[in-house]
N, C-alpha and C. Protein backbone atom coordinates (compact mmCIF):
# COMPACT_ATOMS: atom_id res chain seq x y z
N UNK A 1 0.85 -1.19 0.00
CA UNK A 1 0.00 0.00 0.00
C UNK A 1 0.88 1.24 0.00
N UNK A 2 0.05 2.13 -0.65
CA UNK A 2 1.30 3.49 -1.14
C UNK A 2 0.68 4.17 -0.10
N UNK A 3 2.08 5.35 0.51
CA UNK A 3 1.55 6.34 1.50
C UNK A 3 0.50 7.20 1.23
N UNK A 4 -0.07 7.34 2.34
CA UNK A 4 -1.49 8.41 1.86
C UNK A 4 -0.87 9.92 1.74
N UNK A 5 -1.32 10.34 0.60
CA UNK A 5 -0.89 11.85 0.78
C UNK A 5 -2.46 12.82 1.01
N UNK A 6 -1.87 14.08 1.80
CA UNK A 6 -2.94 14.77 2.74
C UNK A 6 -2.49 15.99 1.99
N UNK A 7 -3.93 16.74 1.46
CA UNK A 7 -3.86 18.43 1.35
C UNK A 7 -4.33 19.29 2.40
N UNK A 8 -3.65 20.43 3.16
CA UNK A 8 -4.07 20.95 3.99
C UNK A 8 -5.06 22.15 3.82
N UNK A 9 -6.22 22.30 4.29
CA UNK A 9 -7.13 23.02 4.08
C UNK A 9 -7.27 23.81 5.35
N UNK A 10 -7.60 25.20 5.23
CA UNK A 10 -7.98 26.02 6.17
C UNK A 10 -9.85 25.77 6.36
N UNK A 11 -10.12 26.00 7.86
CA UNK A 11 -11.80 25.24 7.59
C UNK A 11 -12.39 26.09 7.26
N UNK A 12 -11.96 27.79 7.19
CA UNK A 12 -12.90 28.57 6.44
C UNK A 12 -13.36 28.47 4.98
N UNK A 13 -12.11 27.28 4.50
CA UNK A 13 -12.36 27.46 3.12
C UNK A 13 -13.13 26.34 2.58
N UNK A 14 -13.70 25.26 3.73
CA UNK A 14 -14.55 24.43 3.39
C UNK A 14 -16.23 25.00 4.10
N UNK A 15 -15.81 24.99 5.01
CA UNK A 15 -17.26 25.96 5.61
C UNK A 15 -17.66 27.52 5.93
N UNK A 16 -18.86 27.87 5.62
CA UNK A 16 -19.03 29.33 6.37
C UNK A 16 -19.55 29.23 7.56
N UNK A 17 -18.95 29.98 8.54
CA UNK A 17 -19.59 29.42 9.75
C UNK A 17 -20.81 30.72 9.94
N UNK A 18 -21.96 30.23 10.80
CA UNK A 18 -23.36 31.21 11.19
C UNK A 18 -23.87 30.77 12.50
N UNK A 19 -24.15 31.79 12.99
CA UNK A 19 -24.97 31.24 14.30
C UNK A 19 -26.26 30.77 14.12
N UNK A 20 -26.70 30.60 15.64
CA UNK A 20 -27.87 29.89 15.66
C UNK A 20 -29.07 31.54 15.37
N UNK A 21 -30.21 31.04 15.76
CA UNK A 21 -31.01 32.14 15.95
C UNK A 21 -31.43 32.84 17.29
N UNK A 22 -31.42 33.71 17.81
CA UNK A 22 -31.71 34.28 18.58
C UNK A 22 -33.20 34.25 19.18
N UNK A 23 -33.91 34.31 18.09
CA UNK A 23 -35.48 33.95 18.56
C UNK A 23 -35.86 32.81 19.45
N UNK A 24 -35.17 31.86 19.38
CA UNK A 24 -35.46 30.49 19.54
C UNK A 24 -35.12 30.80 21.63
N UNK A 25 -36.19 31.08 21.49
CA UNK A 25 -35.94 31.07 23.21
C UNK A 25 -37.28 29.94 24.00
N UNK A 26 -37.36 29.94 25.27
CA UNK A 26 -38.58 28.92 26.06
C UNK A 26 -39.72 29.80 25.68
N UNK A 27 -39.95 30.77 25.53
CA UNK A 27 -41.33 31.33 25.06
C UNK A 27 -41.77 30.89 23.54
N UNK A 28 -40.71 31.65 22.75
CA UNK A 28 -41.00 31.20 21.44
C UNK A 28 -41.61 28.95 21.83
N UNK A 29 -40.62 28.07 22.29
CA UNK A 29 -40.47 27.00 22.21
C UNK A 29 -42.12 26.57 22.70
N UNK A 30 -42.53 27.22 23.51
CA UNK A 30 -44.00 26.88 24.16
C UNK A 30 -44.85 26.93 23.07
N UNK A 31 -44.91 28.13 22.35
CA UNK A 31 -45.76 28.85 21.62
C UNK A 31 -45.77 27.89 20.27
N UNK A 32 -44.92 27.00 19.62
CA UNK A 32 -44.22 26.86 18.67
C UNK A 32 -44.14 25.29 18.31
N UNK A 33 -44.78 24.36 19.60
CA UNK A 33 -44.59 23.39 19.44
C UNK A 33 -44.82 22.29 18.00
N UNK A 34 -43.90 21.77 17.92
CA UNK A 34 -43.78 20.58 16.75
C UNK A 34 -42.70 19.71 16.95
N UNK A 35 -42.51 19.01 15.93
CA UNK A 35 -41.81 17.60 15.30
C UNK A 35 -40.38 18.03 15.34
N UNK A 36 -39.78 19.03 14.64
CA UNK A 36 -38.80 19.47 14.31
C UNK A 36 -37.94 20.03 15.63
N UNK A 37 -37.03 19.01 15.67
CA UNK A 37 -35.83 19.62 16.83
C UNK A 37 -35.04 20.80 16.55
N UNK A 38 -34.69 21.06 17.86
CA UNK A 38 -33.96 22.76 18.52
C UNK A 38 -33.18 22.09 19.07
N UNK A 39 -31.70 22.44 18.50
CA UNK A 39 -30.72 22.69 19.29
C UNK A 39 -30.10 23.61 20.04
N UNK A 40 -29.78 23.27 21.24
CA UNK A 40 -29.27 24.51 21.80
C UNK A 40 -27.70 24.15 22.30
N UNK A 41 -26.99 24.98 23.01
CA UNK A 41 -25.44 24.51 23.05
C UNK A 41 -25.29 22.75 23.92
N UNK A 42 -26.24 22.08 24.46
CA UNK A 42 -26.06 20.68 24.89
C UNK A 42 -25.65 19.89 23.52
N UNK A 43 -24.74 19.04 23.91
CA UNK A 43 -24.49 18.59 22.79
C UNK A 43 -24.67 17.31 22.34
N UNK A 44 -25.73 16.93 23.58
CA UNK A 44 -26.58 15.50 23.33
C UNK A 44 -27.64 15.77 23.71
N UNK A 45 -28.82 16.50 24.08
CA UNK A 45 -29.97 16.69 23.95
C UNK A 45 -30.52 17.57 23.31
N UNK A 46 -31.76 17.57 22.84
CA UNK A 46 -32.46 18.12 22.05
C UNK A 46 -33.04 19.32 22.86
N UNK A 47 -32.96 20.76 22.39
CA UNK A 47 -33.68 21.91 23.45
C UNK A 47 -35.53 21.97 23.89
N UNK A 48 -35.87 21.57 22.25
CA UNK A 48 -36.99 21.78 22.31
C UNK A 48 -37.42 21.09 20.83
N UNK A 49 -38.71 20.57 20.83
CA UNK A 49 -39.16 20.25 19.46
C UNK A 49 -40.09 21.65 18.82
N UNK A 50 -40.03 22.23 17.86
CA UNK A 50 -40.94 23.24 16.95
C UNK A 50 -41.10 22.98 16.15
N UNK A 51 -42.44 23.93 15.84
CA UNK A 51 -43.31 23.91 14.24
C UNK A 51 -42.00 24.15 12.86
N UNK A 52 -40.98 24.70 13.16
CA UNK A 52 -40.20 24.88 11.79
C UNK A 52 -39.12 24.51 11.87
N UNK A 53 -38.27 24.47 10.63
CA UNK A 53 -36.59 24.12 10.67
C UNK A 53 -36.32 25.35 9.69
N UNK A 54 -34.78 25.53 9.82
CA UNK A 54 -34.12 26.35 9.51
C UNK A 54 -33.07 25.48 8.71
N UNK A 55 -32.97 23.98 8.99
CA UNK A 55 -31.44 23.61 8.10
C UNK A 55 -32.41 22.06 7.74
N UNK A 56 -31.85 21.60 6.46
CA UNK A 56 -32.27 20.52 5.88
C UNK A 56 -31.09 19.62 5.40
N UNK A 57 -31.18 19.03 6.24
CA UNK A 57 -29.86 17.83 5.58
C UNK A 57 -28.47 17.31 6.97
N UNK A 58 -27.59 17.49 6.12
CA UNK A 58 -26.28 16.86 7.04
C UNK A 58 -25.48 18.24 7.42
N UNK A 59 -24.91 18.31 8.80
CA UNK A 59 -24.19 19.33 8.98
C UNK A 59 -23.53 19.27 10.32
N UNK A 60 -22.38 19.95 10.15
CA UNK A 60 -21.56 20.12 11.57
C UNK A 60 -21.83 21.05 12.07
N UNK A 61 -21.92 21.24 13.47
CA UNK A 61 -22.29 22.13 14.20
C UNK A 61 -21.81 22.33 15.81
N UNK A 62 -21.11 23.91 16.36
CA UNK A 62 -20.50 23.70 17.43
C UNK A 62 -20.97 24.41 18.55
N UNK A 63 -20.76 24.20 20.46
CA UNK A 63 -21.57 24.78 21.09
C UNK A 63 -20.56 25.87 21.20
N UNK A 64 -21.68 26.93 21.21
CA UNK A 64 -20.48 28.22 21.17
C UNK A 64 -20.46 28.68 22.33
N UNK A 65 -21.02 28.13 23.89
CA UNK A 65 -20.83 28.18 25.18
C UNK A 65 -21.20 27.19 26.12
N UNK A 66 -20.67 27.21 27.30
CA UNK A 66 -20.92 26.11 28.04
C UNK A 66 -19.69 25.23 27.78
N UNK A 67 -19.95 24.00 26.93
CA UNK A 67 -18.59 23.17 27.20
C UNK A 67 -17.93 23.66 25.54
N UNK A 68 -17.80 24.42 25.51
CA UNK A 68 -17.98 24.99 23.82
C UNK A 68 -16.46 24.54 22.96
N UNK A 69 -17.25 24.53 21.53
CA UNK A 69 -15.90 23.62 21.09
C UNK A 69 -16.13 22.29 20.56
N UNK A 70 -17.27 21.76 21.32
CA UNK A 70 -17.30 20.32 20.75
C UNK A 70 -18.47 20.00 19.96
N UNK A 71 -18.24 19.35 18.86
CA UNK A 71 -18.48 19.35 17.49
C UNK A 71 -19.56 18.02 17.58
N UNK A 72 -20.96 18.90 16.70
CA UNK A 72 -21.96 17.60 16.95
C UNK A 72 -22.40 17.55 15.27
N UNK A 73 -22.32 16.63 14.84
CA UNK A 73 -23.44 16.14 13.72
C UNK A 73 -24.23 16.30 13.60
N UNK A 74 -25.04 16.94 12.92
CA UNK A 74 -27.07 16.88 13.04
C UNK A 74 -27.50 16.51 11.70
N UNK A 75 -28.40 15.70 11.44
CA UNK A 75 -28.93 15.71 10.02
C UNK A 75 -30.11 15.77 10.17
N UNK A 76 -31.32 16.04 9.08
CA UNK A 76 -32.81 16.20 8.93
C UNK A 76 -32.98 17.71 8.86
N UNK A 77 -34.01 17.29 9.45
CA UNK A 77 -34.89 19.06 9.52
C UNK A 77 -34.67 19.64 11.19
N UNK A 78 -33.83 20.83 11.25
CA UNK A 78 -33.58 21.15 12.72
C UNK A 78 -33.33 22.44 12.67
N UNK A 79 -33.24 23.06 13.82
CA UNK A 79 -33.22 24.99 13.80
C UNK A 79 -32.06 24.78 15.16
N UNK A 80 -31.16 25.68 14.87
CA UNK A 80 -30.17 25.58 15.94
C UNK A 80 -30.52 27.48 16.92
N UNK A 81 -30.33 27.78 18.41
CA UNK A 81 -30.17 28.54 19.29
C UNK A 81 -29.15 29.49 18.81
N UNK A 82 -28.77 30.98 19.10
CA UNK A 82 -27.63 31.63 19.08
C UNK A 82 -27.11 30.82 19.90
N UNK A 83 -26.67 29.74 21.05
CA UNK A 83 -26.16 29.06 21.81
C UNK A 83 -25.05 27.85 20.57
N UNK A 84 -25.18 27.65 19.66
CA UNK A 84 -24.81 26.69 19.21
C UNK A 84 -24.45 27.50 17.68
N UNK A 85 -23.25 27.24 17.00
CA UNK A 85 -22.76 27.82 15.66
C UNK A 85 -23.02 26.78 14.87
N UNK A 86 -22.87 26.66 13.53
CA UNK A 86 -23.17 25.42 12.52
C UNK A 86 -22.32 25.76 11.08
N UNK A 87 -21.46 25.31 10.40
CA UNK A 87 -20.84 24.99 9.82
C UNK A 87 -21.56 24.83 8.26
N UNK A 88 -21.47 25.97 7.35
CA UNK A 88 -22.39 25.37 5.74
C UNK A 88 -21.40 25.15 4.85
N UNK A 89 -21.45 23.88 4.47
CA UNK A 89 -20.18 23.79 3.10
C UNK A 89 -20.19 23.90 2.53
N UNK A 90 -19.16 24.43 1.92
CA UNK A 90 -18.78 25.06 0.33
C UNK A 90 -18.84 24.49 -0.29
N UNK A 91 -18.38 24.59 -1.81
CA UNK A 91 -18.26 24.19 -3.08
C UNK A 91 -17.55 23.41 -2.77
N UNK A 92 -16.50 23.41 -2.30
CA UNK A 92 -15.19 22.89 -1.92
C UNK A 92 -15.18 21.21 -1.30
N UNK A 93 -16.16 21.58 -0.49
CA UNK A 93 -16.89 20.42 0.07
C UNK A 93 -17.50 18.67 -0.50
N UNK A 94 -17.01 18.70 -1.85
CA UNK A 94 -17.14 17.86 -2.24
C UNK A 94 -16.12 16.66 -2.29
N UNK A 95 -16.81 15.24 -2.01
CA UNK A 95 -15.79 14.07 -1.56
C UNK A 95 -15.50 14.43 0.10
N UNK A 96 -16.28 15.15 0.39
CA UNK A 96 -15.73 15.49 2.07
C UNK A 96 -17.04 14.82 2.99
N UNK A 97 -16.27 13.58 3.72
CA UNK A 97 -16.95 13.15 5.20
C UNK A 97 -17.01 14.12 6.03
N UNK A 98 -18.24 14.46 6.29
CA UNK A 98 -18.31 15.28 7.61
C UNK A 98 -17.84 14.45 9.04
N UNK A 99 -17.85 13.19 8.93
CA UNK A 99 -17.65 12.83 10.21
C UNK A 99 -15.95 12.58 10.54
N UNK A 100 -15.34 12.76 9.56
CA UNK A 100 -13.86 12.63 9.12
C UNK A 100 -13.37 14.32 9.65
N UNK A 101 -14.31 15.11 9.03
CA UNK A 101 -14.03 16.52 9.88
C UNK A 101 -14.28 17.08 10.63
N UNK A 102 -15.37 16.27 11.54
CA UNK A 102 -15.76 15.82 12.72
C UNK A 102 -14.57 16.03 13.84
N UNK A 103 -13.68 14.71 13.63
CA UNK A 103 -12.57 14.56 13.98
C UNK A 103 -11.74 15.71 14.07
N UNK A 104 -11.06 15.75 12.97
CA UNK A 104 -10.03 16.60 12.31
C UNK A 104 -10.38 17.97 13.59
N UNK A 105 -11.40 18.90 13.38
CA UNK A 105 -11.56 20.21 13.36
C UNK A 105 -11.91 20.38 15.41
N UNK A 106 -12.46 19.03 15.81
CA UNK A 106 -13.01 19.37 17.81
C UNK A 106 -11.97 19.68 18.10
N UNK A 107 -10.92 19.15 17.98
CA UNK A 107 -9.35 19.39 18.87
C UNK A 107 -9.04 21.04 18.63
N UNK A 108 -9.10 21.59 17.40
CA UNK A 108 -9.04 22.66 17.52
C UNK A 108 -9.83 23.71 17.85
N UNK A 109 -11.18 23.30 18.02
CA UNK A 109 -12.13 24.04 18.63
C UNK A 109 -11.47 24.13 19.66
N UNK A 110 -11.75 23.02 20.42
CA UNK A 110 -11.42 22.57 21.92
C UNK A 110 -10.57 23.45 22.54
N UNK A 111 -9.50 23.95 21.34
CA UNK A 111 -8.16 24.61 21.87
C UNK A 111 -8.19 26.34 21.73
N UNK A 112 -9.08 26.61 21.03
CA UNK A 112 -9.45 27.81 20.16
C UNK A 112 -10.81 28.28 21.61
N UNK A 113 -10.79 27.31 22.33
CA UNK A 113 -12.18 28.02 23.19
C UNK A 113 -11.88 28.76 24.34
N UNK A 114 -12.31 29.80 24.76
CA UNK A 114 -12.16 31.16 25.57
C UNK A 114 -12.70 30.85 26.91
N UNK A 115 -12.42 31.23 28.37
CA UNK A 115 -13.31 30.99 29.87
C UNK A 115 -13.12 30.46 30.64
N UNK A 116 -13.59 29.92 31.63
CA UNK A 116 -13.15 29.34 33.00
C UNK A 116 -13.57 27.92 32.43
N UNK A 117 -12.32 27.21 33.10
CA UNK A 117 -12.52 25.75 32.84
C UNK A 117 -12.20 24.85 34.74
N UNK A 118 -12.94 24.27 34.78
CA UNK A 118 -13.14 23.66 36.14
C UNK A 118 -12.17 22.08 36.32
N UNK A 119 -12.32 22.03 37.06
CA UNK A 119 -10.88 20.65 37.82
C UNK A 119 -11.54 19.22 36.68
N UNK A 120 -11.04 19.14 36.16
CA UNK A 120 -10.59 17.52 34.98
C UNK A 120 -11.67 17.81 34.10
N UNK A 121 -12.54 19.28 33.85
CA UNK A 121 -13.13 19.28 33.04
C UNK A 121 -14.60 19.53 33.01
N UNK A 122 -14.52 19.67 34.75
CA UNK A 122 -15.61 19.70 35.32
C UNK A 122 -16.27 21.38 35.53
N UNK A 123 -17.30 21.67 35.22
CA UNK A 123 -17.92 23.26 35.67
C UNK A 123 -17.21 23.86 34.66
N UNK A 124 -16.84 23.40 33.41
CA UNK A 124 -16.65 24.12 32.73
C UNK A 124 -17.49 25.13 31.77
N UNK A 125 -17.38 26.66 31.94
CA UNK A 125 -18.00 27.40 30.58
C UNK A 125 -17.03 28.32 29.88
N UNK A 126 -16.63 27.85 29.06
CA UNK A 126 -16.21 28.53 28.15
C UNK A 126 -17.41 29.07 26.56
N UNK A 127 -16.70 29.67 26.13
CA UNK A 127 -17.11 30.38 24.76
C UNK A 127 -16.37 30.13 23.48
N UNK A 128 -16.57 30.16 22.35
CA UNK A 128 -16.11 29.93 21.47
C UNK A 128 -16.60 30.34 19.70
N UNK A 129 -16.89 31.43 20.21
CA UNK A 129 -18.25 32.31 19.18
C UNK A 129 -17.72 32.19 17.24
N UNK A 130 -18.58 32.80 16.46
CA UNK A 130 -17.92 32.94 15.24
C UNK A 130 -16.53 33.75 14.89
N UNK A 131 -16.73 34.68 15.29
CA UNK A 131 -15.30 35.30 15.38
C UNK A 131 -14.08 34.49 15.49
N UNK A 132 -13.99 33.87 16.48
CA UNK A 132 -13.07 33.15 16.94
C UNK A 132 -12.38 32.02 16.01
N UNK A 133 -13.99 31.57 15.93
CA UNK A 133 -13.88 30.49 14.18
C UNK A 133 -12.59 31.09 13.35
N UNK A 134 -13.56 32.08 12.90
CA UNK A 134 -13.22 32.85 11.80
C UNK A 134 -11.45 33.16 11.41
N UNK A 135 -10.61 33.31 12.93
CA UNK A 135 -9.49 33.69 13.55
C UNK A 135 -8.31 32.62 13.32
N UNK A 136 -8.96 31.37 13.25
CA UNK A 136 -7.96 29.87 13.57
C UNK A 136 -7.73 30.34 12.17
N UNK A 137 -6.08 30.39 12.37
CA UNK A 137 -5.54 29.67 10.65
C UNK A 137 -4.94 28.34 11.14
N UNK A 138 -5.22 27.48 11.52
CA UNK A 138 -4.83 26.03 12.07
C UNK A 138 -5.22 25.50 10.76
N UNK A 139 -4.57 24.25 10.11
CA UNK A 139 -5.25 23.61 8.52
C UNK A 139 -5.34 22.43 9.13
N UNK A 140 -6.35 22.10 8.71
CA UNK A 140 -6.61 20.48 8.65
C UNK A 140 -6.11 19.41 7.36
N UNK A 141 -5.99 17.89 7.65
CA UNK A 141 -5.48 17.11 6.74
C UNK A 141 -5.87 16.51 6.12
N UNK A 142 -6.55 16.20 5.09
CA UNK A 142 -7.33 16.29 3.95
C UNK A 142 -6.54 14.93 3.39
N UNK A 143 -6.86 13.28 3.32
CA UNK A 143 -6.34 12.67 2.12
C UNK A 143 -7.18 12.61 0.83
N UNK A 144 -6.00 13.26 -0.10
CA UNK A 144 -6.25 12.80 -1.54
C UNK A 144 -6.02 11.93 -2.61
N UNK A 145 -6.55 12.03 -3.65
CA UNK A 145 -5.77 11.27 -4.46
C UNK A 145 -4.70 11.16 -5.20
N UNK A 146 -4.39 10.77 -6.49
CA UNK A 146 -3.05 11.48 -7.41
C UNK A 146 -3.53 11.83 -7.95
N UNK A 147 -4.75 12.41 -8.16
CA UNK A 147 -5.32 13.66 -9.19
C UNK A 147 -5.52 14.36 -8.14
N UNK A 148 -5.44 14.85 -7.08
CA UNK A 148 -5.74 15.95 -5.71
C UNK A 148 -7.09 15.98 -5.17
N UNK A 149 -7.77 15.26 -5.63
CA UNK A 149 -9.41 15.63 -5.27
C UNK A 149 -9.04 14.34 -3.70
N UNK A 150 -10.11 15.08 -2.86
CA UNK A 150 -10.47 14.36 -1.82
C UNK A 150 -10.69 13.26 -2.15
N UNK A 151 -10.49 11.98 -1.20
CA UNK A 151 -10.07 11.02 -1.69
C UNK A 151 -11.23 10.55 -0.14
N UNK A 152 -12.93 10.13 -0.45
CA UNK A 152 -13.79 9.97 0.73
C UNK A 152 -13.62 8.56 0.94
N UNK A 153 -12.86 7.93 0.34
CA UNK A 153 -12.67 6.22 1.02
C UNK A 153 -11.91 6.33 2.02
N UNK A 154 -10.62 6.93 1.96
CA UNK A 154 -9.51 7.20 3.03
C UNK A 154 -9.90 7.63 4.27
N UNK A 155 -11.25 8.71 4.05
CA UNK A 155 -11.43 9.33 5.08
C UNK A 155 -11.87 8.16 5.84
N UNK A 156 -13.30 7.71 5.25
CA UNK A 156 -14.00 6.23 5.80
C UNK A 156 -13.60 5.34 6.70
N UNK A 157 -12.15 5.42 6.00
CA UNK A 157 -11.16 4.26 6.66
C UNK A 157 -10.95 5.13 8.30
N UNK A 158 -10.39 6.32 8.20
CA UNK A 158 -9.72 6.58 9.26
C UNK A 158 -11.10 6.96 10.16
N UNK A 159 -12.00 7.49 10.00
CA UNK A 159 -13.31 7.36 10.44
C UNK A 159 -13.90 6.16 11.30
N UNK A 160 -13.58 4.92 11.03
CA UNK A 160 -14.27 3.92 11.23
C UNK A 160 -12.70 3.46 12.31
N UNK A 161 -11.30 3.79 12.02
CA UNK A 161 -10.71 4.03 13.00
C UNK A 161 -10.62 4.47 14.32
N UNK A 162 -11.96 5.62 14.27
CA UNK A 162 -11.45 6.67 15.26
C UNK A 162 -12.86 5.92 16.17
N UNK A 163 -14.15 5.35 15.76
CA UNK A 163 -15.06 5.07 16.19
C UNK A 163 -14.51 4.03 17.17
N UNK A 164 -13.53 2.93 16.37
CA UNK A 164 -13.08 1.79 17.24
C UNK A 164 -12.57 2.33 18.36
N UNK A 165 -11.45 3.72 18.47
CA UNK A 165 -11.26 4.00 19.44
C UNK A 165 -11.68 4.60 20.95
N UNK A 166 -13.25 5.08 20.15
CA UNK A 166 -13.88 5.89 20.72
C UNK A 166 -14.67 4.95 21.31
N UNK A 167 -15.31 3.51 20.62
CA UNK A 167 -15.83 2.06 21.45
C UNK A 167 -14.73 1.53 22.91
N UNK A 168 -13.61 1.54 22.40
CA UNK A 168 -12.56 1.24 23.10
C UNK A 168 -12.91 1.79 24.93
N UNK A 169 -12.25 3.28 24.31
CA UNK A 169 -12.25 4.10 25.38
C UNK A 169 -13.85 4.30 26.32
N UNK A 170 -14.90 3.77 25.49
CA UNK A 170 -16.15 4.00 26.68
C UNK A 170 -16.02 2.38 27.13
N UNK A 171 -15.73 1.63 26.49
CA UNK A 171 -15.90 0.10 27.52
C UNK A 171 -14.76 0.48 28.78
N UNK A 172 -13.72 0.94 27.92
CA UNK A 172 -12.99 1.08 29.61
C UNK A 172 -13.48 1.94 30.36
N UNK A 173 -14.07 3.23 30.17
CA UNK A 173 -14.52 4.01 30.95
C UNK A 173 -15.63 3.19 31.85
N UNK A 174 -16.21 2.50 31.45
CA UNK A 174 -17.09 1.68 31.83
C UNK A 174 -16.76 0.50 33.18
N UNK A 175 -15.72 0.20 32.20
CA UNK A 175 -14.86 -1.11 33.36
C UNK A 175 -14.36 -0.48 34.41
N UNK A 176 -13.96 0.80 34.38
CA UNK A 176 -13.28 1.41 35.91
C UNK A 176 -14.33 1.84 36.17
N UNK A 177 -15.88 2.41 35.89
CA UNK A 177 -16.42 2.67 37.08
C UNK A 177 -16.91 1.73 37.76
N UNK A 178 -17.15 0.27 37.25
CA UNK A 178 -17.70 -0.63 38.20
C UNK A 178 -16.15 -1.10 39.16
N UNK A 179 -15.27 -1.20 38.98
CA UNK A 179 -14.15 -1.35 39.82
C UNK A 179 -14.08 0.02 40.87
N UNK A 180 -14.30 1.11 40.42
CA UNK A 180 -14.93 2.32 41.46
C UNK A 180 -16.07 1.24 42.11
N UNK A 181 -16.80 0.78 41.80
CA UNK A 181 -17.92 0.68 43.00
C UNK A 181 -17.64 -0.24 43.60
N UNK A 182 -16.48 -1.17 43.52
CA UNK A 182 -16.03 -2.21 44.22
C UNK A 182 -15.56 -1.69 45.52
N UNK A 183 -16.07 -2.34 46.78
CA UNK A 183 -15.83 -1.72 48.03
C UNK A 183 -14.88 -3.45 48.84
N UNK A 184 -14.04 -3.37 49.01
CA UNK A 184 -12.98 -4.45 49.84
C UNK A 184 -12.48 -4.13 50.90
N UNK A 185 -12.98 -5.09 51.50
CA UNK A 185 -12.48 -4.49 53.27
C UNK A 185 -11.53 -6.23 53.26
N UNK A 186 -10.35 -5.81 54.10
CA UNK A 186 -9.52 -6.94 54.50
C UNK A 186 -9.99 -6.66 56.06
């Protein structure tokens, strides 16, 4: 197997980044009820279900406070909070796994995020607004082919890599907390 070669891309030049909406507050959410999920900066629950969406399809999207920085997937019909930024891809964007840049782009959120951060991670709120986005010239690594175009099998591969690791790391997380609940008295 021949080495993979990687083009480095700046992420402004694959996505525009936009916030959420401002409207989208608990009043509007009462008033408004439906099918269609609201995100707000949690980055595993849903804020609220409403009558409308604002985005249709596949997209990355980041909390821009609270634990901010970390990068969620959403696909379908959904309306995101000013609490949460979202990622629209370019032209450029073609042959590109989102979940491959998934990867690639949290670490630098993560690192790019502004605020008080609490003991191992805990009570943390930080910020991490568009601006800030906008600011990273950090490039990400892109494999292509020998004609240069994104090369979305490679990504796949390293994708389906990162999942094993990410299975990995919750079984162990798992296995030490029941050894936490192990209590031994001699």
């Amino acid at each position: 197997m021949s080495e993979i070669e990687y083009k480095q891309v700046k992420i402004t030049k694959l996505f525009t980044t936009t916030g959420g909406n401002g409207k989208f507050t608990k009043k509007f959410c009462a008033q408004n009820k439906g099918e269609y999920p609201l995100y707000s900066s949690n980055n595993s629950e849903i804020f609220a279900n409403i009558n409308t969406f604002n985005y249709d399809g596949d997209y990355l999207t980041w909390s821009v406070v609270g634990f901010a920085g970390y990068v969620t997937k959403l696909s379908g019909k959904f309306s995101i909070t000013n609490n949460r930024g979202i990622l629209i891809p370019t032209d450029m964007c073609e042959n590109i796994d989102l979940d491959y840049i998934k990867y690639m782009i949290e670490p630098i959120f993560r690192n790019s995020k502004k605020g008080r951060l609490g003991h191992n991670g805990q009570n943390e709120y930080t910020t991490l607004n568009m601006t800030a986005i906008k600011k990273i010239n950090e490039k990400i690594s892109i494999p292509i082919k020998a004609d240069g175009s994104f090369d979305l099998d490679i990504q796949k591969e390293i994708v389906h890599k990162y999942e094993i690791i990410e299975q990995t790391k919750n079984t162990l997380i798992q296995q030490i907390n029941k050894l936490l609940e192990v209590n031994i008295k001699f």
